[in-house]
Protein backbone atom coordinates (compact mmCIF):
# COMPACT_ATOMS: atom_id res chain seq x y z
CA UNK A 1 -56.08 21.37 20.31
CA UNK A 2 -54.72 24.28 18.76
CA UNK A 3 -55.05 25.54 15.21
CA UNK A 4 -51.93 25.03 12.83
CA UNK A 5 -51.47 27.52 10.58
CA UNK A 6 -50.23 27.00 7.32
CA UNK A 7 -49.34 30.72 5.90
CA UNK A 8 -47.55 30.11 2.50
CA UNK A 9 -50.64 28.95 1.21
CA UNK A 10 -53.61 29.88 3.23
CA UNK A 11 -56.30 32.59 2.45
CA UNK A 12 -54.96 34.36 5.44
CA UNK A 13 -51.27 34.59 3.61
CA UNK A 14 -53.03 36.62 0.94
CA UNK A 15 -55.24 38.42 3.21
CA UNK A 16 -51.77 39.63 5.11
CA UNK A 17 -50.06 40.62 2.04
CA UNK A 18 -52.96 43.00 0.75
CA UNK A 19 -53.51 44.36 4.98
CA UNK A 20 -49.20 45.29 4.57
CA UNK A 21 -50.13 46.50 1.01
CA UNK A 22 -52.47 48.83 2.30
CA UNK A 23 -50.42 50.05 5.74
CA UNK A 24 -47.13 50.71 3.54
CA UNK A 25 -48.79 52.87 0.87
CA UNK A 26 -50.74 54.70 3.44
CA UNK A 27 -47.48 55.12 5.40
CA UNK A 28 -45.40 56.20 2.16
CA UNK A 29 -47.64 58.49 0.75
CA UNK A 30 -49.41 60.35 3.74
CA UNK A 31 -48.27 63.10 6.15
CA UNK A 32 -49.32 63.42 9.51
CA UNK A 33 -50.54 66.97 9.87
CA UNK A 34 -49.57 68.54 13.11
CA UNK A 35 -51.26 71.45 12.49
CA UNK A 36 -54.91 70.00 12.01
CA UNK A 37 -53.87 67.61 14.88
CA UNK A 38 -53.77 71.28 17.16
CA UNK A 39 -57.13 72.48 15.69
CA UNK A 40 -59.60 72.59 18.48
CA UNK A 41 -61.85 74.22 15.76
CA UNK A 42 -64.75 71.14 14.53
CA UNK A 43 -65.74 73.14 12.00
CA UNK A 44 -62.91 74.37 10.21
CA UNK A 45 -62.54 72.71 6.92
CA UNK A 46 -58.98 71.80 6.87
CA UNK A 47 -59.51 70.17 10.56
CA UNK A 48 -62.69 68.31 9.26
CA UNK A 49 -60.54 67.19 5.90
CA UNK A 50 -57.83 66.01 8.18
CA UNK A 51 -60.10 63.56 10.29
CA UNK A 52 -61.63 62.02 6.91
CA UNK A 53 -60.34 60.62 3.63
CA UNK A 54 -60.52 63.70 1.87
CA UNK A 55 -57.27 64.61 3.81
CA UNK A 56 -56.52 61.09 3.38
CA UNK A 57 -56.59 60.35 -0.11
CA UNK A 58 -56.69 63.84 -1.37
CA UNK A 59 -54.42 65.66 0.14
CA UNK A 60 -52.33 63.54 1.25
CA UNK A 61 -52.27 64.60 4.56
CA UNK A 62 -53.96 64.10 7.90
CA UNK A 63 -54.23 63.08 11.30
CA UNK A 64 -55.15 59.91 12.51
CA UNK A 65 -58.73 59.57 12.07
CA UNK A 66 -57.92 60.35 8.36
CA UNK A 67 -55.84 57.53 7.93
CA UNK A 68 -57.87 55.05 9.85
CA UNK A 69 -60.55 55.76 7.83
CA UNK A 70 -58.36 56.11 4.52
CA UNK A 71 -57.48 52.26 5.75
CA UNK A 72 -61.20 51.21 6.37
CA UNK A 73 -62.28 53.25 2.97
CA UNK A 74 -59.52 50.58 0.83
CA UNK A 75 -60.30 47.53 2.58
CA UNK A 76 -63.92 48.14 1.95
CA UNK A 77 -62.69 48.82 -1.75
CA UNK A 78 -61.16 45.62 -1.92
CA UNK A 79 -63.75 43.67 0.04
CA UNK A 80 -62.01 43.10 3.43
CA UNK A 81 -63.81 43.55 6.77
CA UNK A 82 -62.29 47.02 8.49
CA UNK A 83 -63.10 48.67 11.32
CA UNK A 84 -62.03 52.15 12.16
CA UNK A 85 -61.50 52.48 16.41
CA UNK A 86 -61.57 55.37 18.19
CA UNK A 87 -60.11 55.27 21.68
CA UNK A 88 -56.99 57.02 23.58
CA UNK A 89 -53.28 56.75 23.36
CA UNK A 90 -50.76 56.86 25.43
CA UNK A 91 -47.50 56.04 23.74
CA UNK A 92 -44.32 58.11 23.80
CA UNK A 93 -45.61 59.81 20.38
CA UNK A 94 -49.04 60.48 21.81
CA UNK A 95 -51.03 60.95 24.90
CA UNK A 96 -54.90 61.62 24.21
CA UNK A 97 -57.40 60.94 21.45
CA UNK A 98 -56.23 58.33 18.84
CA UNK A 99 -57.84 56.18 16.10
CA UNK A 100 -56.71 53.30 14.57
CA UNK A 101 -58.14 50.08 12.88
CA UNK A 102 -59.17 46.36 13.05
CA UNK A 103 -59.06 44.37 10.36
CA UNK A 104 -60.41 40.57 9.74
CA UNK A 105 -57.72 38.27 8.72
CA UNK A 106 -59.12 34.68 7.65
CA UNK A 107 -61.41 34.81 10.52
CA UNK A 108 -59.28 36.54 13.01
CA UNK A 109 -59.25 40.18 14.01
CA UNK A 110 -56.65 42.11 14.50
CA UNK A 111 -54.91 45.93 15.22
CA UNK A 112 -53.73 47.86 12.85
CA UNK A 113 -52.36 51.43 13.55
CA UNK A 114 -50.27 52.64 10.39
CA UNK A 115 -50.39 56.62 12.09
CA UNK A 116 -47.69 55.34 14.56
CA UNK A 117 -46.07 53.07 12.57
CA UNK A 118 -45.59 56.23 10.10
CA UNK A 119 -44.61 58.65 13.19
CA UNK A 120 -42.42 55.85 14.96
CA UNK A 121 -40.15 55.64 11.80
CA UNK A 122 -37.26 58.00 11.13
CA UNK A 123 -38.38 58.26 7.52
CA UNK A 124 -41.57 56.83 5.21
CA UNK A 125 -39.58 55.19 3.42
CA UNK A 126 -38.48 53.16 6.43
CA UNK A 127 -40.28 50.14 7.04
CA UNK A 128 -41.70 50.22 10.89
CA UNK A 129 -44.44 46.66 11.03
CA UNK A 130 -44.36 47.45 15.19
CA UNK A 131 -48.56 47.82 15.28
CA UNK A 132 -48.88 45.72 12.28
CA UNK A 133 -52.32 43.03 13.40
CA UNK A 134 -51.37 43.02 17.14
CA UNK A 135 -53.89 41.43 19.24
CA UNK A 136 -55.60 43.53 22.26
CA UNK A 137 -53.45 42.35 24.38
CA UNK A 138 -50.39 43.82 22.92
CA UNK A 139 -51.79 47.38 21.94
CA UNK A 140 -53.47 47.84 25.15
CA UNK A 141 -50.09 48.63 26.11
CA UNK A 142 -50.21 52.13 24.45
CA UNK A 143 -53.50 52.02 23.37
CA UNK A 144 -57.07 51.92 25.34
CA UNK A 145 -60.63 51.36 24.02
CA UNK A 146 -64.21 50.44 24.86
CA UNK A 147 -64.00 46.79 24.02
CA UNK A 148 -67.42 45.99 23.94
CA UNK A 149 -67.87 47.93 20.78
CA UNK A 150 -65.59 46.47 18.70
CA UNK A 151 -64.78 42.53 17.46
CA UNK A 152 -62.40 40.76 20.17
CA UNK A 153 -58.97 40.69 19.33
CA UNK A 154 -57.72 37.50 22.03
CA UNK A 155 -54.38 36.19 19.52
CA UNK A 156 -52.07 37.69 16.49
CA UNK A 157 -51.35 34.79 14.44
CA UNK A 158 -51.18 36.85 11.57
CA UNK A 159 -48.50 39.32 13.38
CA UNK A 160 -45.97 40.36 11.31
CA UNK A 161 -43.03 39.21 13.31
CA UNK A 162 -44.84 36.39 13.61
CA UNK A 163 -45.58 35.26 10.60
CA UNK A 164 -42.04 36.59 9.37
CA UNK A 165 -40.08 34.27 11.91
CA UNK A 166 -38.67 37.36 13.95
CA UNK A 167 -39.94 36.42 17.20
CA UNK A 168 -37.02 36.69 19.49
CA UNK A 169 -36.56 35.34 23.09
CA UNK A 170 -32.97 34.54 24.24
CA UNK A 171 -29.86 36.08 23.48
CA UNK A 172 -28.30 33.18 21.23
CA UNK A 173 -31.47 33.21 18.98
CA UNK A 174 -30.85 36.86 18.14
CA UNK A 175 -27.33 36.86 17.38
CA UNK A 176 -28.32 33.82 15.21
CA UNK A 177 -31.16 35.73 13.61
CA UNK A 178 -28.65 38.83 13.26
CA UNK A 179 -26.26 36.84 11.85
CA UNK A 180 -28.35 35.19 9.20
CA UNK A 181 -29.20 38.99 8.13
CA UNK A 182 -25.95 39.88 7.80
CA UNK A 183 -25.24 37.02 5.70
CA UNK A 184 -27.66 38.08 3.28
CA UNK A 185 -26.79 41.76 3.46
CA UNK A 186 -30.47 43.07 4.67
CA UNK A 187 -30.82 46.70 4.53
CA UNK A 188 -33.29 47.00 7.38
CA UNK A 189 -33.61 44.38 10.01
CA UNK A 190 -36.98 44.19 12.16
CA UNK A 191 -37.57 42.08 15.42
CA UNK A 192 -39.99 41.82 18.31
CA UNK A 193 -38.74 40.86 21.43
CA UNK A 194 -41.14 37.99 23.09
CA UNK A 195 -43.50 39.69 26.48
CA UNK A 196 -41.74 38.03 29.75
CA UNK A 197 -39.07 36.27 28.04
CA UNK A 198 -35.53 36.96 29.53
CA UNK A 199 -34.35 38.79 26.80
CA UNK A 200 -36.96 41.21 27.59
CA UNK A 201 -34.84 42.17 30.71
CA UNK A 202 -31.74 42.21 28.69
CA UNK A 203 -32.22 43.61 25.19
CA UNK A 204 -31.08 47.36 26.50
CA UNK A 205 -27.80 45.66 27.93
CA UNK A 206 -26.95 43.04 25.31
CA UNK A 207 -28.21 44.42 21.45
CA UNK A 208 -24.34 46.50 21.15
CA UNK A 209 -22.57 42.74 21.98
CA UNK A 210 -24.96 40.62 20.19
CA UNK A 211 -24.60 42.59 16.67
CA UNK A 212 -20.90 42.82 17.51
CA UNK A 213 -20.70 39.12 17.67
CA UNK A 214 -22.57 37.70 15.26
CA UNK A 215 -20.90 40.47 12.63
CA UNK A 216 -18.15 38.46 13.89
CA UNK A 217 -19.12 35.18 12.52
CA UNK A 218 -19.32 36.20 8.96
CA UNK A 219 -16.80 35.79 6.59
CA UNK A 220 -17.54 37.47 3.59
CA UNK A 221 -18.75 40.28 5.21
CA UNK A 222 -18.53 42.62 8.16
CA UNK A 223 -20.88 45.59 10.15
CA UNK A 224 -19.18 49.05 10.78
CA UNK A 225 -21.50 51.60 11.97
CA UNK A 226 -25.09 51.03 12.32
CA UNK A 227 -28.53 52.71 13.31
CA UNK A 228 -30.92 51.15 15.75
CA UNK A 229 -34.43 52.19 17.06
CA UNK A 230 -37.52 50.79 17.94
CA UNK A 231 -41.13 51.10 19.90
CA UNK A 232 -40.72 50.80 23.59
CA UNK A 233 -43.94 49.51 24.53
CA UNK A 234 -44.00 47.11 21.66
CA UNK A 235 -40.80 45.34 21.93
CA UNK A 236 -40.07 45.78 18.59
CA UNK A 237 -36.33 46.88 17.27
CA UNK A 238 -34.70 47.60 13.75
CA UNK A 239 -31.20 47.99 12.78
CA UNK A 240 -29.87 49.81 9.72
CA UNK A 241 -26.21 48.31 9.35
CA UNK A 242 -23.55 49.81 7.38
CA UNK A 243 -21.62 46.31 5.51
CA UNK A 244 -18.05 46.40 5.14
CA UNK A 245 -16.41 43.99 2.88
């Protein structure tokens, strides 16, 4: 039988709410340095700041290893279970070394990578939740690592888009979810396409019509222009809509 989860009032809910805590003011307040990223120098001091928390939480800025370990260094501050993985990457943002965390939510482990979520997003003040606790199977489509030293990862019910309802597979469920986020005027809207459903095939051919028509069925108010974006690999879109009234 399988679990049910109750997240408005589980441990877990509050678990989640401290792990997105953590990843936004990591990803508001940090900057990814490109230039310590190029450093093929170990022992140079502003490389070796920029892999650890002293690039992290000092300066503010860092490559990835800083901020995985910035994550694991507040987690361990506020007594949840982090680890900080090193493994490859081999997204559209990065092709090589990368580091990123797992963390434990009510008893089930998950991916977090806040670097790309930062670098994925137009601005930091953007929200971007695309490697927010993804389970291996979902980041092992950018991301590869030796398995056997870290915890398993087999399910994300603590996902984001999960756990936030946005979970999209067909064509009429998006324009209804669109529509119900135009209706309330949302600033940024966030969804993750389901792996292998048919809107999978169509989302590149059908996301222009389906905000078109469910802009359409509101009556107070309408969408002019708007900004869209996303993470390939994840399945994972946002739309910044300009409202008309």
């Amino acid at each position: 039988m399988l679990k049910q989860f109750d997240f408005s009032s589980s441990n877990g809910s509050k678990i989640i709410s401290k792990i997105k805590s953590l990843h936004d003011y990591l990803k508001v307040h940090l900057e990814y340095d490109t230039d310590a990223a190029g450093n093929r120098k170990p022992k140079d001091r502003r490389s070796w700041e920029a892999h650890n928390i002293v690039g992290g939480l000092l300066h503010r800025k860092c490559v990835c290893e800083g901020y995985s370990k910035s994550m694991k260094f507040l987690c361990d501050r506020i007594g949840l279970e982090c680890w900080v993985v090193s493994g490859t990457g081999s997204g559209a943002l990065e092709q090589g070394p990368h580091s990123w965390n797992i963390v434990n939510i009510n008893g089930y482990y998950h991916h977090v990578d806040v670097t790309w979520d930062h670098q994925y997003a137009e601005s930091s003040n953007i929200p971007n939740y695309g490697y927010l606790n993804l389970c291996d199977e979902e980041i092992a489509k950018d991301h590869t690592w030796n398995r056997r030293h870290y915890p398993v990862c087999p399910s994300d019910p603590y996902n984001y888009f999960r756990v936030n309802n946005s979970l999209i597979d067909t064509r009429a469920q998006l324009e209804t979810f669109l529509y119900n986020c135009f209706q309330m005027e949302e600033e940024y809207i966030m969804f993750k396409v389901v792996r292998g459903s048919q809107l999978e095939r169509e989302i590149n051919g059908c996301l222009q019509d389906s905000v078109r028509r469910a802009s359409g069925r509101c009556r107070h108010v309408s969408v002019g222009n708007y900004k869209y974006g996303g993470i390939p690999e994840q399945l994972t879109f946002f739309i910044q809509p300009e409202y008309r009234y």
